[in-house]
Structure formats: structure tokens, C-alpha cells
Protein backbone atom coordinates (compact mmCIF):
# COMPACT_ATOMS: atom_id res chain seq x y z
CA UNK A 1 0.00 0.00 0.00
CA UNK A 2 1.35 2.93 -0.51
CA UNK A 3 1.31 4.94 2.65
CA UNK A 4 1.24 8.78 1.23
CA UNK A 5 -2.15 8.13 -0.75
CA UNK A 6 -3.37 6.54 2.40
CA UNK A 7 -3.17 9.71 4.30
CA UNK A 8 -4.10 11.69 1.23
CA UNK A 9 -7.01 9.26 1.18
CA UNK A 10 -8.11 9.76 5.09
CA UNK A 11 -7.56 13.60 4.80
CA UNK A 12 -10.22 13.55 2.31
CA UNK A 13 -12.39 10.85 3.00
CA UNK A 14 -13.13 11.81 6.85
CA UNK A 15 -13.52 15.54 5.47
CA UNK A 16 -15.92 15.07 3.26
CA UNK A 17 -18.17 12.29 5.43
CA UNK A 18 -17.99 15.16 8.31
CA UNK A 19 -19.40 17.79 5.46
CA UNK A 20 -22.01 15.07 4.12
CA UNK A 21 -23.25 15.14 7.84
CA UNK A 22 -23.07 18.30 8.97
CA UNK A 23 -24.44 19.90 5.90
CA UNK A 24 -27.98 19.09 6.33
CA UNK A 25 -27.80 19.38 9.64
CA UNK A 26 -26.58 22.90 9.40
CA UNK A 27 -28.92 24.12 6.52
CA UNK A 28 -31.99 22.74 8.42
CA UNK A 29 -30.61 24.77 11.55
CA UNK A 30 -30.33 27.92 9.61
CA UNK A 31 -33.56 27.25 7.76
CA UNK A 32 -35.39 26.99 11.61
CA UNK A 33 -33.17 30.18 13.32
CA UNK A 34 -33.72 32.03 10.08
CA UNK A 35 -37.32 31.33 8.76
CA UNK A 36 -35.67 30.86 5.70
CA UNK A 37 -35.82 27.73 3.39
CA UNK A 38 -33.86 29.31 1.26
CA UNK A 39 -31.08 28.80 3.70
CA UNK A 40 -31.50 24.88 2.84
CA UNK A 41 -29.84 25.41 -0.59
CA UNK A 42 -26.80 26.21 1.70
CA UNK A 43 -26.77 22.82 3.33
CA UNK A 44 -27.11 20.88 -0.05
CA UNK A 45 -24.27 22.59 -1.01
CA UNK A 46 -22.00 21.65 2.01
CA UNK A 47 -23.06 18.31 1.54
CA UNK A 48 -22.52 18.24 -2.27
CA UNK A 49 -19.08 19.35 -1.87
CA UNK A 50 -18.76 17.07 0.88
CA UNK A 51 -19.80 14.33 -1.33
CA UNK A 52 -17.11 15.29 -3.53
CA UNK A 53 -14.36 14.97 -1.40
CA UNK A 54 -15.40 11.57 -0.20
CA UNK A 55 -15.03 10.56 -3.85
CA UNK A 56 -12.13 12.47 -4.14
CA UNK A 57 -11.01 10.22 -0.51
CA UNK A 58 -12.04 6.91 -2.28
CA UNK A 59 -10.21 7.34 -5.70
CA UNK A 60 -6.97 7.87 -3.46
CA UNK A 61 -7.71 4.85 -1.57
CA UNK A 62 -7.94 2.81 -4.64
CA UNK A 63 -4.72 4.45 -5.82
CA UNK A 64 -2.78 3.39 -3.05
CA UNK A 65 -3.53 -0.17 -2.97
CA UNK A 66 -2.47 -0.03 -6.91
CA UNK A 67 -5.86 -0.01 -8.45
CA UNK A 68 -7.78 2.04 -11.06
CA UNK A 69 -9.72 5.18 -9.58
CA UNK A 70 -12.86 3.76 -11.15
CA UNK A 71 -12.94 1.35 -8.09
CA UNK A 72 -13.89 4.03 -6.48
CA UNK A 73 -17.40 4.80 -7.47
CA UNK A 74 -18.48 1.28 -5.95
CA UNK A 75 -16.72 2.62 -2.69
CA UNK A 76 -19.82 5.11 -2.46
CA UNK A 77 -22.19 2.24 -3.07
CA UNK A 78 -19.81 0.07 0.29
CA UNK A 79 -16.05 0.49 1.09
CA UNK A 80 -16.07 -2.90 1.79
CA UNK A 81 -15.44 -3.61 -1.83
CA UNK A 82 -12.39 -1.02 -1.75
CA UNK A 83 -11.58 -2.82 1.55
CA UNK A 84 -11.00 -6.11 0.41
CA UNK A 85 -9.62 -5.16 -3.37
CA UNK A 86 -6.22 -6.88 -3.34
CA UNK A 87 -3.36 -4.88 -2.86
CA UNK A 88 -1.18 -4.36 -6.03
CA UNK A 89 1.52 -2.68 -4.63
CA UNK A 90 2.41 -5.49 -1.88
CA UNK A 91 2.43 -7.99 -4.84
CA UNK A 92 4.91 -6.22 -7.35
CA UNK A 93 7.06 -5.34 -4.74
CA UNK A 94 7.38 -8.55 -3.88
CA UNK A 95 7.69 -9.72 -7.55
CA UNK A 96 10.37 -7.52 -7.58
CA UNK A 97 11.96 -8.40 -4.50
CA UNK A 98 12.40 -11.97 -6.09
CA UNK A 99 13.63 -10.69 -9.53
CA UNK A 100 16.19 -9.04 -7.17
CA UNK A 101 17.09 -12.32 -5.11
CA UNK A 102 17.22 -14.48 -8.37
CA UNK A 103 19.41 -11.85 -10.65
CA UNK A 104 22.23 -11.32 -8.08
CA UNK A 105 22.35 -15.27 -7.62
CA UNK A 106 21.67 -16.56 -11.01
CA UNK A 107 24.77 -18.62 -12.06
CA UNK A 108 27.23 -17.51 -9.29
CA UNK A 109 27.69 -19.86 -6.53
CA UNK A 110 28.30 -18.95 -3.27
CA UNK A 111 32.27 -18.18 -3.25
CA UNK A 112 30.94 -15.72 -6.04
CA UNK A 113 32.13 -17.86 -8.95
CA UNK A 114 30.74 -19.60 -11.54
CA UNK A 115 28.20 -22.18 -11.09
CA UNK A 116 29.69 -25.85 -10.20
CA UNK A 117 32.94 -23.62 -8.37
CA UNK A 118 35.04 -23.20 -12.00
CA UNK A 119 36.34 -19.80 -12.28
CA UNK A 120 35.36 -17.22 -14.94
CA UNK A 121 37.83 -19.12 -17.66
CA UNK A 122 40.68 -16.79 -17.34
CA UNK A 123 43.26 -19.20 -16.46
């Protein structure tokens, strides 16, 4: 996973759930203290834009496990799906911790010489 679009992701995410509660909550309280429904328009925006940056939260939690941002449309619907989306990242670094392991060893032995201890044919 990779840990900066997880905080990116959080930052976001917890933002915009706190604005996709609040903001009805807060037009409905103006609306009331006001006598103004207009004032309600001012909630659906809060929680519009707070809708957006959950999205925004989601696509950068798909990101950092290595997936495509579209996962994160059925992250609105449950994050249990982004939850539970394999992580790319974990696999091809360990691919490439292997491809590592097996290039430095590949045909040396251990003294560091040729495989079955002859040397490199110089003498």
C-alpha cells in the first residue's frame, strides 16, 4: 500500500463524510433560526461538496492499494469492496523483490564464482 495516498485518502475521505453530515444538519438549523428555506440550498451545497471529497477520498484509496480510480465509485455504493480489493503494490514489490534475489544469484555460486565452483575461464 502505498502509505502517502493513504493519508491523502483519510484527509479527504473523513472531510468530506464530516461535510455530508453536517451539511444538512446545518442548513436545516439555519432554515429553523432564520425562517428561511432558502437557507437549505446552503446545506445541499456543504453536503454536495462534501460528497465530492469523499469521492475524491475513495479514488486515493484505490490508488494506493495499486488499483484504477474507477474502483472508487463502488466505494460510495460500500467500502467494503475497496476494503477487500487486493493490494497491487504489496504484490509487485514482492515480484520484484524476487527478480532481485534471483538476478544477483543466477549462475554464481556462493564463493561468487561460476556455477559448479570453476572460475570465470581466465586461467
Amino acid at each position: 500500500m502505498i502509505k502517502r495516498y493513504n493519508r491523502i485518502s483519510l484527509l479527504f475521505g473523513a472531510s468530506g463524510l464530516a461535510l455530508c453530515l453536517v451539511g444538512p444538519l446545518a442548513g436545516k438549523l439555519l432554515a429553523y433560526e432564520f425562517e428561511n428555506n432558502a437557507l437549505l440550498l446552503v446545506g445541499l451545497v456543504v453536503a454536495c461538496s462534501g460528497m465530492a471529497l469523499l469521492l475524491l477520498g475513495l479514488v486515493y484509496y484505490a490508488k494506493s492499494k495499486g488499483q484504477a480510480e474507477k474502483w472508487a465509485w463502488s466505494g460510495l455504493i460500500t467500502p467494503w469492496i475497496l476494503y477487500f480489493l487486493p493490494d497491487k503494490t504489496a504484490i509487485k514489490r514482492r515480484d520484484d523483490s524476487v527478480r532481485s534475489k534471483n538476478s544477483s544469484t543466477s549462475g554464481k555460486g556462493e564463493d561468487g564464482r561460476g556455477e559448479r565452483g570453476q572460475g570465470d575461464g581466465s586461467t
